[in-house]
C-alpha atoms as a PDB file:
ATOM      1  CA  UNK A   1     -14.611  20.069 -30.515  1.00  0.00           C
ATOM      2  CA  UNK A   2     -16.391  19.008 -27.306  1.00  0.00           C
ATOM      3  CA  UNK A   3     -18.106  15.904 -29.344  1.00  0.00           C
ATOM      4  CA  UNK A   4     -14.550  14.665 -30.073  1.00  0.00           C
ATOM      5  CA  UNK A   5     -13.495  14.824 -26.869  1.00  0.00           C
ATOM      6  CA  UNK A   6     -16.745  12.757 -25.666  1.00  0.00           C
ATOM      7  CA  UNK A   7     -15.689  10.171 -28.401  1.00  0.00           C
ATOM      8  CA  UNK A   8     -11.974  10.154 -27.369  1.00  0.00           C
ATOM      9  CA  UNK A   9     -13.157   9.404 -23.947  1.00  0.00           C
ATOM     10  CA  UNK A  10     -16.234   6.899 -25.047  1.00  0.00           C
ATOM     11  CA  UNK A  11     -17.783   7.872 -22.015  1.00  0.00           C
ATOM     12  CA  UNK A  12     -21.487   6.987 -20.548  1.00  0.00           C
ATOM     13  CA  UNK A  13     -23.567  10.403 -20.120  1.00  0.00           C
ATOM     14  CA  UNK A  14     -26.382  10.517 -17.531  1.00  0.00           C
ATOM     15  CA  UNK A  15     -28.398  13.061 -15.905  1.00  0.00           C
ATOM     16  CA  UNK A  16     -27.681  13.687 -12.382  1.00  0.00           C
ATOM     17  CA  UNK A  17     -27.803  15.687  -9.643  1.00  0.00           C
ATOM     18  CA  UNK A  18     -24.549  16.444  -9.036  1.00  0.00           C
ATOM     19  CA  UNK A  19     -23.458  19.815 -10.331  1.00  0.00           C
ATOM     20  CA  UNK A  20     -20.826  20.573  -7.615  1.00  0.00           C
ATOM     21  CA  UNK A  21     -18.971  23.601  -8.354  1.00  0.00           C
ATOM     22  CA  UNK A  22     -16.789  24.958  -9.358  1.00  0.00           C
ATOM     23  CA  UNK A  23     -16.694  24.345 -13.309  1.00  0.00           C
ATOM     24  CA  UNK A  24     -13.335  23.825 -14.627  1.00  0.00           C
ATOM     25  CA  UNK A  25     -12.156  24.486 -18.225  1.00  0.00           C
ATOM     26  CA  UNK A  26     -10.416  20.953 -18.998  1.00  0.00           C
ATOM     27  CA  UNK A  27      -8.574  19.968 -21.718  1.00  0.00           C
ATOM     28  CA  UNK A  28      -7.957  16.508 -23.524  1.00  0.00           C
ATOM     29  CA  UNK A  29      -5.171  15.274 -24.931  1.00  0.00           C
ATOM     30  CA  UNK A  30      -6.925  15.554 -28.446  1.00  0.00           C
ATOM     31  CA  UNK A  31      -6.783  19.192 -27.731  1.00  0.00           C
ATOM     32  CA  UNK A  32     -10.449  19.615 -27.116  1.00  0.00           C
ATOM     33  CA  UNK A  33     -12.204  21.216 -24.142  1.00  0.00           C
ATOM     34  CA  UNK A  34     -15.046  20.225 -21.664  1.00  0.00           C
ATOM     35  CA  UNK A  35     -15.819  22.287 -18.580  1.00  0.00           C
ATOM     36  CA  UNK A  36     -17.223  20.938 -15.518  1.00  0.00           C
ATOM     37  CA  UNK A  37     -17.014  19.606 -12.353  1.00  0.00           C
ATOM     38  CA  UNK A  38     -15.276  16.713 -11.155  1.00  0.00           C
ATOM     39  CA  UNK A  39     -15.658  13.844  -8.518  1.00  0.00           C
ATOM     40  CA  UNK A  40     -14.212  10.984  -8.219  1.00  0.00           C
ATOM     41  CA  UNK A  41     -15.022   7.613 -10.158  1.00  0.00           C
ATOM     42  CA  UNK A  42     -15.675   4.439  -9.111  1.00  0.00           C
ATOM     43  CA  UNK A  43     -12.807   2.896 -10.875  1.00  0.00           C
ATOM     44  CA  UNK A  44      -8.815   3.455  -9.766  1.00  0.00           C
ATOM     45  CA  UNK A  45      -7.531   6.525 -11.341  1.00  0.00           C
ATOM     46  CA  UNK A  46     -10.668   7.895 -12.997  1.00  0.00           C
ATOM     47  CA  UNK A  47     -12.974  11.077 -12.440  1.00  0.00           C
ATOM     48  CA  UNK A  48     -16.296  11.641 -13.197  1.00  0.00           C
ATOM     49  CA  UNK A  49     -17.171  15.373 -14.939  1.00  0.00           C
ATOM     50  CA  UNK A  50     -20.406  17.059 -14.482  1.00  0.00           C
ATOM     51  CA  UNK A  51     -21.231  19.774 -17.119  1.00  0.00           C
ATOM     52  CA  UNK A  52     -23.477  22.793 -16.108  1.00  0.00           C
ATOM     53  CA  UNK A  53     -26.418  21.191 -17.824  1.00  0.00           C
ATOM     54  CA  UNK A  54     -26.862  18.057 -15.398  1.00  0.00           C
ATOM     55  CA  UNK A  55     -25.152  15.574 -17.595  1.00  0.00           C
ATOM     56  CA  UNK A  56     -22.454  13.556 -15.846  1.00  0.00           C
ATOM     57  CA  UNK A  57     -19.581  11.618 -17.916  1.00  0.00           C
ATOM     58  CA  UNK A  58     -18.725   8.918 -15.664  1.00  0.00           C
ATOM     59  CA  UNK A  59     -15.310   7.180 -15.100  1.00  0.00           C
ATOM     60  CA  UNK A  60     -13.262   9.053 -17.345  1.00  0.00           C
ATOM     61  CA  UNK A  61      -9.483   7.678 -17.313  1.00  0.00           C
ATOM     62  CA  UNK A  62      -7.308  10.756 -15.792  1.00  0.00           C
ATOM     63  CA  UNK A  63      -4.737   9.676 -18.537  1.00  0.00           C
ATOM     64  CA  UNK A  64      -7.247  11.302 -21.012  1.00  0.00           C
ATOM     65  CA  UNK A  65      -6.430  14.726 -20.309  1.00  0.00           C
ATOM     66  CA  UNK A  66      -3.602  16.911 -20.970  1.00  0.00           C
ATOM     67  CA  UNK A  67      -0.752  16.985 -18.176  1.00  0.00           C
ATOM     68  CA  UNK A  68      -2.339  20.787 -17.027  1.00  0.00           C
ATOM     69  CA  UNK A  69      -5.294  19.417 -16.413  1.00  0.00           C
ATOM     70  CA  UNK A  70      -4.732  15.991 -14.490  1.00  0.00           C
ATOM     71  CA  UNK A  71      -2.751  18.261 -12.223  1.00  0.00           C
ATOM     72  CA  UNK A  72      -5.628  20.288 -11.938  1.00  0.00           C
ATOM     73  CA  UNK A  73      -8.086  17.907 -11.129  1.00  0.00           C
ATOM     74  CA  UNK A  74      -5.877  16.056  -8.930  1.00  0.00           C
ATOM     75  CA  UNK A  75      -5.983  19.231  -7.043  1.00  0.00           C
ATOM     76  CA  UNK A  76      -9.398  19.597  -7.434  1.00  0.00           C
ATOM     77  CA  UNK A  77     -10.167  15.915  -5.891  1.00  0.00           C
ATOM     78  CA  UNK A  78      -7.512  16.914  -2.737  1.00  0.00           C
ATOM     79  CA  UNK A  79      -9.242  19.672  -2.118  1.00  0.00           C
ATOM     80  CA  UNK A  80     -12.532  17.558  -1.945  1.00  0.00           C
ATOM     81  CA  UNK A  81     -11.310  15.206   0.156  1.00  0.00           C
ATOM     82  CA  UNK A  82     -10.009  17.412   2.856  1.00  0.00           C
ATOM     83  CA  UNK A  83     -13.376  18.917   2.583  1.00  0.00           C
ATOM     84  CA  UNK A  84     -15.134  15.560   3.249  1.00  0.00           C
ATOM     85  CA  UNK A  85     -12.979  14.383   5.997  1.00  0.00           C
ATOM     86  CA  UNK A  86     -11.356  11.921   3.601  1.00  0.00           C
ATOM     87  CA  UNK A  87      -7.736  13.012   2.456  1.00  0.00           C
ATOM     88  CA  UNK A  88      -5.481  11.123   0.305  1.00  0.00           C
ATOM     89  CA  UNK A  89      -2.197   9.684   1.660  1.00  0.00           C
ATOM     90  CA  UNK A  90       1.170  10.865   0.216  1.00  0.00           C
ATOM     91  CA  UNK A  91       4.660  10.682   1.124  1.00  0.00           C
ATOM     92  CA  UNK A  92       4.090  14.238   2.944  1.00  0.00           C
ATOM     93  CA  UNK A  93       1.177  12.614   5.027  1.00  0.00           C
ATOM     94  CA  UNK A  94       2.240  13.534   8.272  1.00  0.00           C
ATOM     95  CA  UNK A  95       2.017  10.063  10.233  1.00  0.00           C
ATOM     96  CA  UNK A  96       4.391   8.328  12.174  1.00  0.00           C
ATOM     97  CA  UNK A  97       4.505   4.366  11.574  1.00  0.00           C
ATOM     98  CA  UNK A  98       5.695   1.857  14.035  1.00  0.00           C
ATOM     99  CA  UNK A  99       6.058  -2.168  14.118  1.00  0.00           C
ATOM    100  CA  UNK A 100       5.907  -4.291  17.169  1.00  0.00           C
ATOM    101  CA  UNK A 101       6.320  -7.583  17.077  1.00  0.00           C
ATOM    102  CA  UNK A 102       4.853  -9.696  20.307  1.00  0.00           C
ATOM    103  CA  UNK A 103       7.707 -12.605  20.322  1.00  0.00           C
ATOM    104  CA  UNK A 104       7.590 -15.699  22.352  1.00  0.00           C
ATOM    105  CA  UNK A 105      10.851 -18.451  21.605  1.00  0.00           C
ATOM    106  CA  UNK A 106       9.523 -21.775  22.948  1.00  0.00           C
ATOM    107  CA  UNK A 107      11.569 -25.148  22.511  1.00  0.00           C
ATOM    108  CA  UNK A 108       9.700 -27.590  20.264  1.00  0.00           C
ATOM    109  CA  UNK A 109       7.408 -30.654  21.517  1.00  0.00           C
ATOM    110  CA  UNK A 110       9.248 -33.126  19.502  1.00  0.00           C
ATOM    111  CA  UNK A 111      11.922 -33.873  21.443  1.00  0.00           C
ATOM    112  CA  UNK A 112      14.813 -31.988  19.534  1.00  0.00           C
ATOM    113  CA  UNK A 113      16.583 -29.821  22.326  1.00  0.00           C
ATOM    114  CA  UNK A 114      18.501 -27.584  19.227  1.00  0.00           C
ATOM    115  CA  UNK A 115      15.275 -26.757  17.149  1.00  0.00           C
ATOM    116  CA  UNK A 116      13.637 -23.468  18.280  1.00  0.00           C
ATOM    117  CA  UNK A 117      10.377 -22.256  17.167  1.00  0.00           C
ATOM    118  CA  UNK A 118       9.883 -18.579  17.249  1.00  0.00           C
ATOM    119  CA  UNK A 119       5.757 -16.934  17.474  1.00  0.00           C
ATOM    120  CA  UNK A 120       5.570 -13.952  15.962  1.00  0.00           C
ATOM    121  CA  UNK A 121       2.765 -11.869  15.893  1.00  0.00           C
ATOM    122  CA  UNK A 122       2.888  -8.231  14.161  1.00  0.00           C
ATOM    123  CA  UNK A 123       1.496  -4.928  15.379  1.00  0.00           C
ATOM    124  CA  UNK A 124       1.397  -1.823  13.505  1.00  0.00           C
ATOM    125  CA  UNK A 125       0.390   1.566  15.111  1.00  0.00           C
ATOM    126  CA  UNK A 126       0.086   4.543  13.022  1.00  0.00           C
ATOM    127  CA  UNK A 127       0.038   7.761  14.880  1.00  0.00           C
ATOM    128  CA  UNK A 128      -1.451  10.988  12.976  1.00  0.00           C
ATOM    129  CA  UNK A 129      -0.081  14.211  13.483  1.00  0.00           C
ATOM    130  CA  UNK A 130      -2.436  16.306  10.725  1.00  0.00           C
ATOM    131  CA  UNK A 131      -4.003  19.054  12.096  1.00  0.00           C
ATOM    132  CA  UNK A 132      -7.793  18.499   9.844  1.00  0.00           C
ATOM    133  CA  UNK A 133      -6.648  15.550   7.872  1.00  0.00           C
ATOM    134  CA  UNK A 134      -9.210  12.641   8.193  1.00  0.00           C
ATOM    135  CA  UNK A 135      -7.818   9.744   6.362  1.00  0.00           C
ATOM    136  CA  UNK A 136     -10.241   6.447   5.444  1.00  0.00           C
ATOM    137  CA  UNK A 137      -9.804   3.170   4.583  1.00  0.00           C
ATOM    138  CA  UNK A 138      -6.653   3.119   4.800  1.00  0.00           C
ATOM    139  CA  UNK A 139      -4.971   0.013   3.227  1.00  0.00           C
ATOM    140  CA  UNK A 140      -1.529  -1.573   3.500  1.00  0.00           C
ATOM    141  CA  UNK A 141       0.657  -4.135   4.031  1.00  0.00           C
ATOM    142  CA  UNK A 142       3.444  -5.530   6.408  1.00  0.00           C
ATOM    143  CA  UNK A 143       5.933  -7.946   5.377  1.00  0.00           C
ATOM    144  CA  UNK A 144       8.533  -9.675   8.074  1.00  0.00           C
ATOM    145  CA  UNK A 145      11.971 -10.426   6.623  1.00  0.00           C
ATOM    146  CA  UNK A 146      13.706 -13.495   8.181  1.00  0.00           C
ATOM    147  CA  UNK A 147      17.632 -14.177   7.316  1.00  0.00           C
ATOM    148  CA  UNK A 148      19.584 -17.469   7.312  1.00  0.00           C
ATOM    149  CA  UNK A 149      20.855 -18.280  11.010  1.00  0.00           C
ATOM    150  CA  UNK A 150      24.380 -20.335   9.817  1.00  0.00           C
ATOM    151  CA  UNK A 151      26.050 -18.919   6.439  1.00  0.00           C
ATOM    152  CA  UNK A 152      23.939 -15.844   6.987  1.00  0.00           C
ATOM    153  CA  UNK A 153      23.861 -15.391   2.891  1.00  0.00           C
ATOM    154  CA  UNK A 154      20.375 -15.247   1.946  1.00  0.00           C
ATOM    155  CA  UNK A 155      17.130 -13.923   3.485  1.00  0.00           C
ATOM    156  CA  UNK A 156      13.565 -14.892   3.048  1.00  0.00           C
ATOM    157  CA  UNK A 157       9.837 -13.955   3.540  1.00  0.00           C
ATOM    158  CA  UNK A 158       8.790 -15.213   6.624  1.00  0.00           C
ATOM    159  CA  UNK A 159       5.025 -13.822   6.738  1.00  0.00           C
ATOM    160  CA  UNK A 160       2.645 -11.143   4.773  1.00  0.00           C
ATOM    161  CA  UNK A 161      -0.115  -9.645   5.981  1.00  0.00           C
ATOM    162  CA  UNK A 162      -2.538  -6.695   4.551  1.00  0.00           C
ATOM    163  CA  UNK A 163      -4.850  -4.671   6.607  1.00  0.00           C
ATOM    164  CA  UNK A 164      -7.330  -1.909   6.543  1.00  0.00           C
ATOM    165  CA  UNK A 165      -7.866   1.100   8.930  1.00  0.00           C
ATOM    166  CA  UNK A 166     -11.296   2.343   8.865  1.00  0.00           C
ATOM    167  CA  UNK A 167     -10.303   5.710   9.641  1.00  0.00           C
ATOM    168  CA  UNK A 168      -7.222   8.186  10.737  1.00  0.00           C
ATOM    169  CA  UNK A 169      -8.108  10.903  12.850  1.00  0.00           C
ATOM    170  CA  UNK A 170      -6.197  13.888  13.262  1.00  0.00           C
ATOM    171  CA  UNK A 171      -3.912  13.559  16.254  1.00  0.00           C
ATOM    172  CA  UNK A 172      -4.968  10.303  17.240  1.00  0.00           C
ATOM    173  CA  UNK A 173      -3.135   6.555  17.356  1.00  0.00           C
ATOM    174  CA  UNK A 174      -4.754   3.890  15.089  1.00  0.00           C
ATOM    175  CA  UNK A 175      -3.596  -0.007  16.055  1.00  0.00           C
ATOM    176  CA  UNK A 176      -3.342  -3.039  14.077  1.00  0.00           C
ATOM    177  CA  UNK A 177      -2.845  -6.354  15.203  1.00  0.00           C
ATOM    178  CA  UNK A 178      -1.974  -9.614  12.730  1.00  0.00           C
ATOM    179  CA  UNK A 179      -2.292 -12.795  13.063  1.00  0.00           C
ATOM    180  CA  UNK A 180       0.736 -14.706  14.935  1.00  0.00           C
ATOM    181  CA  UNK A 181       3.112 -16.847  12.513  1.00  0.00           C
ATOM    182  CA  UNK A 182       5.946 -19.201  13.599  1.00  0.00           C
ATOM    183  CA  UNK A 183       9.131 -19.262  12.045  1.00  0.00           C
ATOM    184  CA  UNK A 184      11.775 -22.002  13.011  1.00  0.00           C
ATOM    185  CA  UNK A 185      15.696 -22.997  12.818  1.00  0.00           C
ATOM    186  CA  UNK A 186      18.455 -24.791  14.127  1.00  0.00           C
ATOM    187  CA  UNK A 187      21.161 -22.472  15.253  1.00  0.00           C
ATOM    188  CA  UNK A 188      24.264 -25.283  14.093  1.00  0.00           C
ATOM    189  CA  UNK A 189      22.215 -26.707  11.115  1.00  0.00           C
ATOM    190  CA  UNK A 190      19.849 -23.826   9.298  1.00  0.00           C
ATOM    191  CA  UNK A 191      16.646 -22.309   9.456  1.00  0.00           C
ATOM    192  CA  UNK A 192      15.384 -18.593   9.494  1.00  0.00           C
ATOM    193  CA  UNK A 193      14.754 -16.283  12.164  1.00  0.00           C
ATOM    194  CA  UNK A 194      13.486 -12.839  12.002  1.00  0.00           C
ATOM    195  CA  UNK A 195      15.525  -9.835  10.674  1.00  0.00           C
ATOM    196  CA  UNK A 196      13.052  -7.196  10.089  1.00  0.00           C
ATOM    197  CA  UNK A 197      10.141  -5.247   8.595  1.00  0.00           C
ATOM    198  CA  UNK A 198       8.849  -3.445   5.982  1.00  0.00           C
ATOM    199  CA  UNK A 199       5.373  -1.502   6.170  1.00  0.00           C
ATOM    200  CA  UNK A 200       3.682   0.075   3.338  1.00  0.00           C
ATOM    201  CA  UNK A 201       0.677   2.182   2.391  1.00  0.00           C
ATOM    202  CA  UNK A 202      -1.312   2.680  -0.473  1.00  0.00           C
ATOM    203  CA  UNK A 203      -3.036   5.959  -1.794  1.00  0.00           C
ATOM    204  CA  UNK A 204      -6.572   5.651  -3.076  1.00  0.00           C
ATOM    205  CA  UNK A 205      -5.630   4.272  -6.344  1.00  0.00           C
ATOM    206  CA  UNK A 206      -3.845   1.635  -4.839  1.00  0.00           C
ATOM    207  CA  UNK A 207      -0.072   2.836  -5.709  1.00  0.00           C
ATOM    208  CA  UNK A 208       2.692   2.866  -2.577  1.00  0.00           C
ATOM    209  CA  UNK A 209       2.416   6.136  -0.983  1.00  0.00           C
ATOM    210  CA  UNK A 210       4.198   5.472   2.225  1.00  0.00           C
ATOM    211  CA  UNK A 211       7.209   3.124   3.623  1.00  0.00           C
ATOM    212  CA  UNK A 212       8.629   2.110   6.900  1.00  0.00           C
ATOM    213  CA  UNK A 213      11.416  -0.433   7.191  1.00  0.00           C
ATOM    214  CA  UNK A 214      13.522  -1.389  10.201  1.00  0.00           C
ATOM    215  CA  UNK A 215      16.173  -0.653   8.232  1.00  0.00           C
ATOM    216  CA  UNK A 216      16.557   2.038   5.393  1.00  0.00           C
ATOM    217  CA  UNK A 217      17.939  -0.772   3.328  1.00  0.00           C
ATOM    218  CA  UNK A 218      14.389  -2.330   2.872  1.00  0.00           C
ATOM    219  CA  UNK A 219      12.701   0.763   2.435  1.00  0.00           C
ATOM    220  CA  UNK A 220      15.273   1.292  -0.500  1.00  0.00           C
ATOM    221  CA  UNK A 221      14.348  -2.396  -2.271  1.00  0.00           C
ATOM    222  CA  UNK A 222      10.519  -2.104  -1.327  1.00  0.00           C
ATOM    223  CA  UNK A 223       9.318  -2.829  -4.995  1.00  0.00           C
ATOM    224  CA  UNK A 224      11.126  -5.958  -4.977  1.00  0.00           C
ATOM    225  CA  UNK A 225      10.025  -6.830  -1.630  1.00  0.00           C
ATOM    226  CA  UNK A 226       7.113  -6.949  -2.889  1.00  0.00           C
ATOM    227  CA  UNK A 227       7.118  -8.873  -5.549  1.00  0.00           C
ATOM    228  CA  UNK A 228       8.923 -11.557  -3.443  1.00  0.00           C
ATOM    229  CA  UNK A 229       7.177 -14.835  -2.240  1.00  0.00           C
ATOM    230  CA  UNK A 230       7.321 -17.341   0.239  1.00  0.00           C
ATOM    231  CA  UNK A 231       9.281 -20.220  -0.029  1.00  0.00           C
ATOM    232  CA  UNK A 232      12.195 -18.666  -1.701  1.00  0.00           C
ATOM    233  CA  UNK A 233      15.315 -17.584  -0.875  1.00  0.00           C
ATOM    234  CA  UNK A 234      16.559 -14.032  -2.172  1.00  0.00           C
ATOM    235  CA  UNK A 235      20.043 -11.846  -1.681  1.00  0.00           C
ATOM    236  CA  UNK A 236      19.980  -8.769   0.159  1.00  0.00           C
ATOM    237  CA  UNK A 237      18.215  -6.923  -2.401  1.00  0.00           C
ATOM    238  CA  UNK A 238      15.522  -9.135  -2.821  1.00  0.00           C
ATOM    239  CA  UNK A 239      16.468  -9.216  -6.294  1.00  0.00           C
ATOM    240  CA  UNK A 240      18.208 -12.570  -7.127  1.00  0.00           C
ATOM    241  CA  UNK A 241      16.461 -15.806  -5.800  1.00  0.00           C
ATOM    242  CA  UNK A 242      18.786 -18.547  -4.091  1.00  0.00           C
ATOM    243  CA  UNK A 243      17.243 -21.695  -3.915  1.00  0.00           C
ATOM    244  CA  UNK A 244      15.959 -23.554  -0.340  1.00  0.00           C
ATOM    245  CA  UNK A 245      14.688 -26.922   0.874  1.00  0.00           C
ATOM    246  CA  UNK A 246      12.251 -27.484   3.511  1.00  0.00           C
ATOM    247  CA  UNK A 247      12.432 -30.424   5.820  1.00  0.00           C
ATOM    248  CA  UNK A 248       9.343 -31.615   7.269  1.00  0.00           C
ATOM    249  CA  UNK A 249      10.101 -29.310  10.350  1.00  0.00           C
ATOM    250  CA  UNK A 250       9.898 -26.486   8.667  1.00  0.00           C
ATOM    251  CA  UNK A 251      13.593 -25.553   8.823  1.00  0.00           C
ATOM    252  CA  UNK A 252      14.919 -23.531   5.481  1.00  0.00           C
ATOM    253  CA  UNK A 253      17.920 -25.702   4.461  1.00  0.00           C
ATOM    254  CA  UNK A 254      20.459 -24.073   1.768  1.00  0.00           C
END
């Protein structure tokens, strides 16, 4: 039974140190069993399981065991982590995000007294409030919204930016600073101006595990967020595009 499981998995057996305990009984969704110890693989949303007698199947697709036993090895791995100084982010992570934006509105240089030009330049701090929680490498994401300044109908991505934290300590702030953007408009012709944030981060296997919007509204229609680009216009929701034109100033014309 354990041979099938081996060939369900087509996994790569080594000898290896690693024989951390303790050896779990886990089961496959062929039905057979393989106990041993798990750690995590070098490829998103695998595990690698050391039996007792050194050999170590590596990169094993979670998917390939029963339901049972991905939750127990997902337990396993959380418990390793916290161990390690190296916990995985969830929704229950207990951090606080914030966005500042450092905004300067300066009239243009080309002699057009109505055209403004806004610099924008992001800032997320993340403050921890975990008691032993280490978290590392942390990566996300911050996208600024901008929304039509005239017919107010339609709103756009003004800028995208992804970062990394090298680490989270326990009670401690952690600081972020993007690069500065410009967005521009004409308040009686068109353009875009800024209208918000959304901040996401991802778990270890690179899924969303946390939000923060400026409004709940783009928390709720994060997924299409997104998926949005830049260049397009979009309703509300994000989830019908409206088409634009660009002039030459960079003013979003409908």
């Amino acid at each position: 039974m354990k041979n099938c499981l081996i060939v369900l998995f087509i996994l790569l057996s080594t000898s290896t140190g690693f024989t951390a305990e303790p050896l779990l009984s886990l089961k496959g969704k062929n039905g057979g069993i393989i106990k041993g110890s798990v750690e995590e693989g070098s490829v998103p949303k695998t595990v690698n399981v050391a039996r007792g007698n050194g050999k170590v199947y590596r990169n094993v697709p979670l998917a390939s065991f029963s339901a049972e036993s991905q939750t127990l090895i997902i337990k396993e791995l959380e418990k390793a982590r916290k161990q390690m100084g190296d916990a995985e982010i969830t929704k229950e992570s207990r951090l606080a995000i914030s966005f500042q934006r450092q905004k300067a509105s300066n009239n243009n240089n080309y002699g057009d007294i109505d055209d403004r030009i806004i610099k924008i330049q992001p800032k997320v701090s993340i403050d921890s409030d975990e008691r032993e929680k280490v978290y590392q490498k942390v990566i996300g994401e911050v996208i600024v919204i901008g929304k039509e300044v005239v017919r107010k109908d339609r709103w756009v991505i003004l800028n995208r930016q992804k970062f990394t934290l090298a680490r989270i300590e326990p009670d401690q702030r952690v600081t972020w600073e993007g690069r500065e953007f410009e967005c521009r408009y004409d308040p009686d012709y068109a353009g875009y101006d800024y209208e918000g944030y959304l901040i996401i981060l991802r778990n270890k296997s690179g899924d969303v595990a946390m939000t923060k919007g400026s409004a709940s509204r783009w928390e709720d229609v994060s997924e299409s967020l997104l998926m949005a680009r830049k260049g397009i216009g979009y309703d509300r929701s994000f989830s019908v595009k409206l088409g634009l034109y660009t002039t030459a100033l960079g003013i979003a014309v409908p």
